[in-house]
C-alpha atoms as a PDB file:
ATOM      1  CA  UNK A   1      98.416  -6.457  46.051  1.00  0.00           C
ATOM      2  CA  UNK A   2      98.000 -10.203  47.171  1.00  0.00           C
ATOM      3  CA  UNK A   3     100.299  -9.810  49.547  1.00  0.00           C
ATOM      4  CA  UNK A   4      98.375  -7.081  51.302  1.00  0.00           C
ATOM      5  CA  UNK A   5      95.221  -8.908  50.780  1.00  0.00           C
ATOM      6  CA  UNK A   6      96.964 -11.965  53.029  1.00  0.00           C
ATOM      7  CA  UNK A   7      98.452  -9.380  55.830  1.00  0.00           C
ATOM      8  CA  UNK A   8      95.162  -7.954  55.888  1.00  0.00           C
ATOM      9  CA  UNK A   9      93.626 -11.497  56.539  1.00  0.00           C
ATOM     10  CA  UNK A  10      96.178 -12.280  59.131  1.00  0.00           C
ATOM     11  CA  UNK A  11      95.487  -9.265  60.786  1.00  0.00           C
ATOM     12  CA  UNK A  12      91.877 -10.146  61.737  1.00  0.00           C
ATOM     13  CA  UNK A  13      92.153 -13.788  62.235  1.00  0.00           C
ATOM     14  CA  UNK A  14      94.412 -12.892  64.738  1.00  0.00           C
ATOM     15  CA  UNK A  15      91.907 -10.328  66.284  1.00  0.00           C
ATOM     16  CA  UNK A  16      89.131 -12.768  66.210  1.00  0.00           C
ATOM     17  CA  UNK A  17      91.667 -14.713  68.298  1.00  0.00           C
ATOM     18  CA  UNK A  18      92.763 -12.012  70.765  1.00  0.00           C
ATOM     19  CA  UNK A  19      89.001 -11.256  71.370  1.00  0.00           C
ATOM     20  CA  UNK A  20      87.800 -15.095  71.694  1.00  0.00           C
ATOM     21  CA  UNK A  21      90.653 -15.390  74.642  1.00  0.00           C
ATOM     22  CA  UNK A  22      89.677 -11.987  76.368  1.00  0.00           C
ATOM     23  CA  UNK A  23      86.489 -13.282  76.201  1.00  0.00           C
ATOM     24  CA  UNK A  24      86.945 -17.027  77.766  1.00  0.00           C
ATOM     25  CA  UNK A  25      88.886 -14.643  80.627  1.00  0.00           C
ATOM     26  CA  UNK A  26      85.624 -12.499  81.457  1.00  0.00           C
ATOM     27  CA  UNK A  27      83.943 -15.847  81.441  1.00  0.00           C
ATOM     28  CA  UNK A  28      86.269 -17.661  84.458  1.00  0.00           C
ATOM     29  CA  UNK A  29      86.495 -13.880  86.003  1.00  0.00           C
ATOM     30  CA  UNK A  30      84.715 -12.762  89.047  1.00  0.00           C
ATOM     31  CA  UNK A  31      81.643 -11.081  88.382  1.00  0.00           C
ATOM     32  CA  UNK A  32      83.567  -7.990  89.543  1.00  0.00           C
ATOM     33  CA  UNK A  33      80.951  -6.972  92.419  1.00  0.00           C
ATOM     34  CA  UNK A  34      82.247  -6.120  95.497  1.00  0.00           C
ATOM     35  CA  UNK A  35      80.596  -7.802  98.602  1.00  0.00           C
ATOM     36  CA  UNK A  36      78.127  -5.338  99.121  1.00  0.00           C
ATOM     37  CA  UNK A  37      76.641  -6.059  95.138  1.00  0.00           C
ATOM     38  CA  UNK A  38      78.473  -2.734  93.825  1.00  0.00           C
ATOM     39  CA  UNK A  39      80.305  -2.828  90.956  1.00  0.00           C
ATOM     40  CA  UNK A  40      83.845  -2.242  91.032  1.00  0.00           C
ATOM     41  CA  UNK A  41      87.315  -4.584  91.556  1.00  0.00           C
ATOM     42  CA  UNK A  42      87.793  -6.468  94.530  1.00  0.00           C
ATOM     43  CA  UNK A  43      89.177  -5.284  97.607  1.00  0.00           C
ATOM     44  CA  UNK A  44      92.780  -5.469  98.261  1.00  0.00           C
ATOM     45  CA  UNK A  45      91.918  -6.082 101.591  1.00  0.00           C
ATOM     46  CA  UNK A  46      90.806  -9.615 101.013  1.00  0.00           C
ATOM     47  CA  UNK A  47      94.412 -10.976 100.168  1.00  0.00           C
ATOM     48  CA  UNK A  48      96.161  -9.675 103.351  1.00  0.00           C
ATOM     49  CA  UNK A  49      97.186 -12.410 106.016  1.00  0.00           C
ATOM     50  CA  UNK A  50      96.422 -10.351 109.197  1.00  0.00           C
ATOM     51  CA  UNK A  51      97.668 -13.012 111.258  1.00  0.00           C
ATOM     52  CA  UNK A  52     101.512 -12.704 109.762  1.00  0.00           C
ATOM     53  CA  UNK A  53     101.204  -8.490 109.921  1.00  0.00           C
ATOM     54  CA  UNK A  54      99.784  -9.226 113.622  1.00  0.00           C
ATOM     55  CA  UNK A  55     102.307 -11.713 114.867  1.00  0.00           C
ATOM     56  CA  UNK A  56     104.986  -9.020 113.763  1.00  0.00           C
ATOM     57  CA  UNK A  57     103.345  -6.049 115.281  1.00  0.00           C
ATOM     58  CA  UNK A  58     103.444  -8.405 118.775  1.00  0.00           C
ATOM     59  CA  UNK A  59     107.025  -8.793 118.210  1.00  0.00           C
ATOM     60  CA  UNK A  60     107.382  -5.001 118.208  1.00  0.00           C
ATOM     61  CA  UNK A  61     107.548  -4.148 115.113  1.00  0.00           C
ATOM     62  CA  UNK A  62     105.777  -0.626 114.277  1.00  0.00           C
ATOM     63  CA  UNK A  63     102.358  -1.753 112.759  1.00  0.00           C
ATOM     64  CA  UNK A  64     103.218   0.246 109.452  1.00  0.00           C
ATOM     65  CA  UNK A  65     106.298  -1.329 108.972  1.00  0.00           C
ATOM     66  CA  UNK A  66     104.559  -4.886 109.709  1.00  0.00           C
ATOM     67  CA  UNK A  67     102.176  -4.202 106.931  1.00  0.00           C
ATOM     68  CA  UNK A  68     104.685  -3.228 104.613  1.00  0.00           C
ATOM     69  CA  UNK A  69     106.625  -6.109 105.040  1.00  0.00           C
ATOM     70  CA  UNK A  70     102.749  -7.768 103.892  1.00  0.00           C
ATOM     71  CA  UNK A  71     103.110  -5.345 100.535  1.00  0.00           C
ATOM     72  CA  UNK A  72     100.676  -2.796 102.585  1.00  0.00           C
ATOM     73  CA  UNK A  73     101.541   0.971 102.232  1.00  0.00           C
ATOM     74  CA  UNK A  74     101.688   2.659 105.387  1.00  0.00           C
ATOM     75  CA  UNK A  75      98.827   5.138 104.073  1.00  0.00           C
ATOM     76  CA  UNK A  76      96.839   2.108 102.757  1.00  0.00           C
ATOM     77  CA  UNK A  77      97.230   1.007 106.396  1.00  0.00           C
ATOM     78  CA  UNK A  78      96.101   3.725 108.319  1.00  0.00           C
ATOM     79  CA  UNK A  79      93.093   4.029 105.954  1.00  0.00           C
ATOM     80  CA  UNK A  80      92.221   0.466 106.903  1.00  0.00           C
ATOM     81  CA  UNK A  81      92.413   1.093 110.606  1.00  0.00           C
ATOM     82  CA  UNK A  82      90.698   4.318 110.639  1.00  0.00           C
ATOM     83  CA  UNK A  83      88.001   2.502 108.494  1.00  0.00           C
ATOM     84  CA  UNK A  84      87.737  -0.353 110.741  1.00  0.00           C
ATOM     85  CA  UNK A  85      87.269   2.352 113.603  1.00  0.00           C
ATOM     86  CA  UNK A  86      84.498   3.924 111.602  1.00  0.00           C
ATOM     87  CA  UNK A  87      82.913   0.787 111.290  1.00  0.00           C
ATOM     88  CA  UNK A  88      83.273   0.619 107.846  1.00  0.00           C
ATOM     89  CA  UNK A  89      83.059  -3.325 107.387  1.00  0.00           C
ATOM     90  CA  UNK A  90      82.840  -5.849 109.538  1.00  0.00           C
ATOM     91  CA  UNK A  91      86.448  -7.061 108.302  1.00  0.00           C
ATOM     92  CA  UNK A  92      88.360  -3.658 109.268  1.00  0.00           C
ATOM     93  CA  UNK A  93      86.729  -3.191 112.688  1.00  0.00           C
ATOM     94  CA  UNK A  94      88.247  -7.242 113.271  1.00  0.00           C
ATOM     95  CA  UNK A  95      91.440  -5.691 111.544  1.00  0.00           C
ATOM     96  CA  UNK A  96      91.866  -2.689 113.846  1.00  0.00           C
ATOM     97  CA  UNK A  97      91.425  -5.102 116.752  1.00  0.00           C
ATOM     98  CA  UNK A  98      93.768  -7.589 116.000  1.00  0.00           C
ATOM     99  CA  UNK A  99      96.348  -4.692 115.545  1.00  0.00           C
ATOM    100  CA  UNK A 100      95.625  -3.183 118.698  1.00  0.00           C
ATOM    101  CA  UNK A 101      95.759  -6.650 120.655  1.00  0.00           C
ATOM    102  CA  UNK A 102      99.012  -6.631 119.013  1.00  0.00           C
ATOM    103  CA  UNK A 103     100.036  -3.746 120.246  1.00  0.00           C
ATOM    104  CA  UNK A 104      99.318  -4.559 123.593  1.00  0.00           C
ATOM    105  CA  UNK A 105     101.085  -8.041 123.704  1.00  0.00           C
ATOM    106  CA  UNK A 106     104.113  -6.272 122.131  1.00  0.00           C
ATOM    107  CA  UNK A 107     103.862  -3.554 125.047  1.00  0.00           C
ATOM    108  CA  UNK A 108     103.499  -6.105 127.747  1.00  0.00           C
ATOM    109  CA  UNK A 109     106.671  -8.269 126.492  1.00  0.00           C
ATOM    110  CA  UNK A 110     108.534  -4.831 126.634  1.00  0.00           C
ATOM    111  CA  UNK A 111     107.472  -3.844 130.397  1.00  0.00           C
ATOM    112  CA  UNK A 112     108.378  -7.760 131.122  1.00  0.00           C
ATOM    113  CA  UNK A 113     111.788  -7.090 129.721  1.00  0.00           C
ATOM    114  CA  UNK A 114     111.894  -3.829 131.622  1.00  0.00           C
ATOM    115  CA  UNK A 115     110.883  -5.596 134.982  1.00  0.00           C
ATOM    116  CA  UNK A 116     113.431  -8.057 133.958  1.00  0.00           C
ATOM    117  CA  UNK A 117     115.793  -5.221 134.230  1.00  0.00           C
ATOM    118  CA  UNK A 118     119.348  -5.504 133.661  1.00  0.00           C
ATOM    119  CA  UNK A 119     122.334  -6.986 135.086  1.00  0.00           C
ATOM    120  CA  UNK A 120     124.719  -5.334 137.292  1.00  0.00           C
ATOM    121  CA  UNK A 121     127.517  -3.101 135.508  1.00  0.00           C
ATOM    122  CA  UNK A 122     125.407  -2.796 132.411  1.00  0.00           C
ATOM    123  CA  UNK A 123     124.962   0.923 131.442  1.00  0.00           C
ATOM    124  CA  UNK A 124     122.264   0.193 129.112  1.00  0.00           C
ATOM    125  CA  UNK A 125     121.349  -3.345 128.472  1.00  0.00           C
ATOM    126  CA  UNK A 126     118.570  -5.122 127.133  1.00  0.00           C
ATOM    127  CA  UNK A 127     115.894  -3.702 130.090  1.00  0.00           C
ATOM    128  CA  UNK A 128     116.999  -0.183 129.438  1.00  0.00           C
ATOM    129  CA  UNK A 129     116.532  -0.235 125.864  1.00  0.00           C
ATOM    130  CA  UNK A 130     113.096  -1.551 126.417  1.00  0.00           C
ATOM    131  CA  UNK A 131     112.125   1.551 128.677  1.00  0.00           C
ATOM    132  CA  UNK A 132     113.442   3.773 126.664  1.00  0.00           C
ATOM    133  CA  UNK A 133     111.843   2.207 123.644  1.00  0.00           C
ATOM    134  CA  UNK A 134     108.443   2.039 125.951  1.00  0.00           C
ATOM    135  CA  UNK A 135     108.969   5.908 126.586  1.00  0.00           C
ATOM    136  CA  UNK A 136     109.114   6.843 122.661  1.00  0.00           C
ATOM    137  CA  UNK A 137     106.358   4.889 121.537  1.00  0.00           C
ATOM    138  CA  UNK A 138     103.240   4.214 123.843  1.00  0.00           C
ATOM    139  CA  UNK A 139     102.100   7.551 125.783  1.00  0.00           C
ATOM    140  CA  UNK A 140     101.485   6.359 128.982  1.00  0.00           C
ATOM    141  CA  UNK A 141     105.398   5.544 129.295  1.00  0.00           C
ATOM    142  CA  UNK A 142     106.538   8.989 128.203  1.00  0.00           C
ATOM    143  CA  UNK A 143     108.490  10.867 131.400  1.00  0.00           C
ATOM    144  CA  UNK A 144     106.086  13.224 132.973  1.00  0.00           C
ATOM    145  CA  UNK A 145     107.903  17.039 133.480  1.00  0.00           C
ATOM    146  CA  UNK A 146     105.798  19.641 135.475  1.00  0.00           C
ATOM    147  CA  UNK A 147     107.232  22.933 134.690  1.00  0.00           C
ATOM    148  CA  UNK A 148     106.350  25.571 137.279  1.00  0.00           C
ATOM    149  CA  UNK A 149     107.413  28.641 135.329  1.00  0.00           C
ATOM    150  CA  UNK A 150     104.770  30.750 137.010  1.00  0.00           C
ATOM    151  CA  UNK A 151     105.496  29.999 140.157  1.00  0.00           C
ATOM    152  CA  UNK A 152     109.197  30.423 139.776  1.00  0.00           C
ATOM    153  CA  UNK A 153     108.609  33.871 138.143  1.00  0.00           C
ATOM    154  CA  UNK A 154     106.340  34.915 141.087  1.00  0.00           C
ATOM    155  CA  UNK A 155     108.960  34.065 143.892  1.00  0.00           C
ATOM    156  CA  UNK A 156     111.774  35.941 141.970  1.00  0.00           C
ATOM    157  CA  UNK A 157     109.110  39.134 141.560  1.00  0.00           C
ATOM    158  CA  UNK A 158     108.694  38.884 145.538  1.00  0.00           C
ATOM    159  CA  UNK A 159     112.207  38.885 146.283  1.00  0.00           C
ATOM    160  CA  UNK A 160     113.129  41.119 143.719  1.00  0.00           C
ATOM    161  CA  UNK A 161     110.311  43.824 144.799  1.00  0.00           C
ATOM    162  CA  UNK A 162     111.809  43.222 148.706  1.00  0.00           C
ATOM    163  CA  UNK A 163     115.476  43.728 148.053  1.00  0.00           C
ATOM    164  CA  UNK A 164     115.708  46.023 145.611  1.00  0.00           C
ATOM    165  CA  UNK A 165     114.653  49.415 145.156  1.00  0.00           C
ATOM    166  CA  UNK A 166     111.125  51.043 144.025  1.00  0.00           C
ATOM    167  CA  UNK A 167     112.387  53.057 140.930  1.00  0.00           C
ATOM    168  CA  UNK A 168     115.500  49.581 140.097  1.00  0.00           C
ATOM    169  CA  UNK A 169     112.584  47.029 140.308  1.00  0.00           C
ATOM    170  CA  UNK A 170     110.133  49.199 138.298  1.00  0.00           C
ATOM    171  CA  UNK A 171     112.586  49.599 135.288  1.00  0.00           C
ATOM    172  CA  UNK A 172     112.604  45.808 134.040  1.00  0.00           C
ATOM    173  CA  UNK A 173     109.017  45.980 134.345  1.00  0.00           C
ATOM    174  CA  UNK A 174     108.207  49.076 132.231  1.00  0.00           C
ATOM    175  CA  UNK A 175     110.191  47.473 129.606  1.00  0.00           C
ATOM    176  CA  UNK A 176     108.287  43.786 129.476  1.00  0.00           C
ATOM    177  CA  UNK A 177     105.146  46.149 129.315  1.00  0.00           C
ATOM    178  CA  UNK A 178     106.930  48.032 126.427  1.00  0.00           C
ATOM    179  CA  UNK A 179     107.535  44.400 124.932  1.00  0.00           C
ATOM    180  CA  UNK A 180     104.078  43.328 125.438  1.00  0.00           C
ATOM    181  CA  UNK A 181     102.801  46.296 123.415  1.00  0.00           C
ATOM    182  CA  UNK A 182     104.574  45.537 120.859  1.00  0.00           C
ATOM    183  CA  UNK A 183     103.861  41.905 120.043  1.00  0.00           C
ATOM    184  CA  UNK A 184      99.880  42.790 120.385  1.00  0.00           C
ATOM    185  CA  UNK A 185     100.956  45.671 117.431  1.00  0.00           C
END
């Protein structure tokens, strides 16, 4: 029974000491507001260093990838940016513009290497790696194909209604009309 009786003892002096440390830790702790006076835990935006997930994205690395590199999720990153566009905080909007400046150096250093171009004999050096790099990733660089289906398909009708006859060139076209009737079924 005395042995219980100094277990049980043990037991809470070693409570009272758990709760005396937990307590000193609230003490030195934040006050656990959030800059805006809110309760709640502090944002995991504040330890970032922008400037290293920057420098990478103007080296060309694929801003998602740059902030995971920084222990930023890709999702957590694309919530930041389309925060900062929202004007969320102060902080994101600066974020999402330091990332786009980013973006832009890294663009310009690939159109440099592209201008560079490459040397003679090279199927597909340095410069055409860039371009085709340049072509995948920013818009503007994509290859621009018109496709003129409708004209195409009008010149063919005209010929085909010239050289061939009434009742021959009317057959294709009663069954496209069959086919149309169909899909609208």
């Amino acid at each position: 029974m005395a042995t219980r009786k100094k277990l049980d003892e043990a037991a809470t002096q070693q409570a009272r000491r758990v709760s005396k440390k937990k307590t000193a830790r609230k003490a030195d702790a934040p006050s656990g507001k959030t800059k805006n006076g809110k309760p709640g835990r502090k944002s995991y935006f504040d330890g970032v260093d922008v400037e290293a997930i920057c420098a990478r994205i103007a080296q060309g690395v694929r801003p998602q990838v740059a902030g995971a590199e920084h222990g930023v999720s890709p999702t957590t990153f694309d919530r930041w940016l389309a925060e900062g566009r929202a004007g969320k905080s102060p902080e994101l909007t600066e974020f999402g513009e330091k990332v786009a400046r980013a973006r832009l150096i890294a663009e310009g250093k690939l159109v440099d290497r592209v201008r560079k171009g490459d040397g003679k004999a090279i199927s597909f050096g340095a410069g055409k790696a860039a371009l085709e790099l340049l072509s995948r990733t920013v818009k503007a660089y994509q290859p621009k194909i018109k496709v003129g289906i409708e004209e195409e398909l009008r010149k063919f009708l005209d010929v085909a209604r010239r050289v061939l006859p009434a009742d021959l060139f009317a057959a294709p076209l009663r069954e496209l009309a069959a086919l149309d009737d169909e899909i609208e079924e």
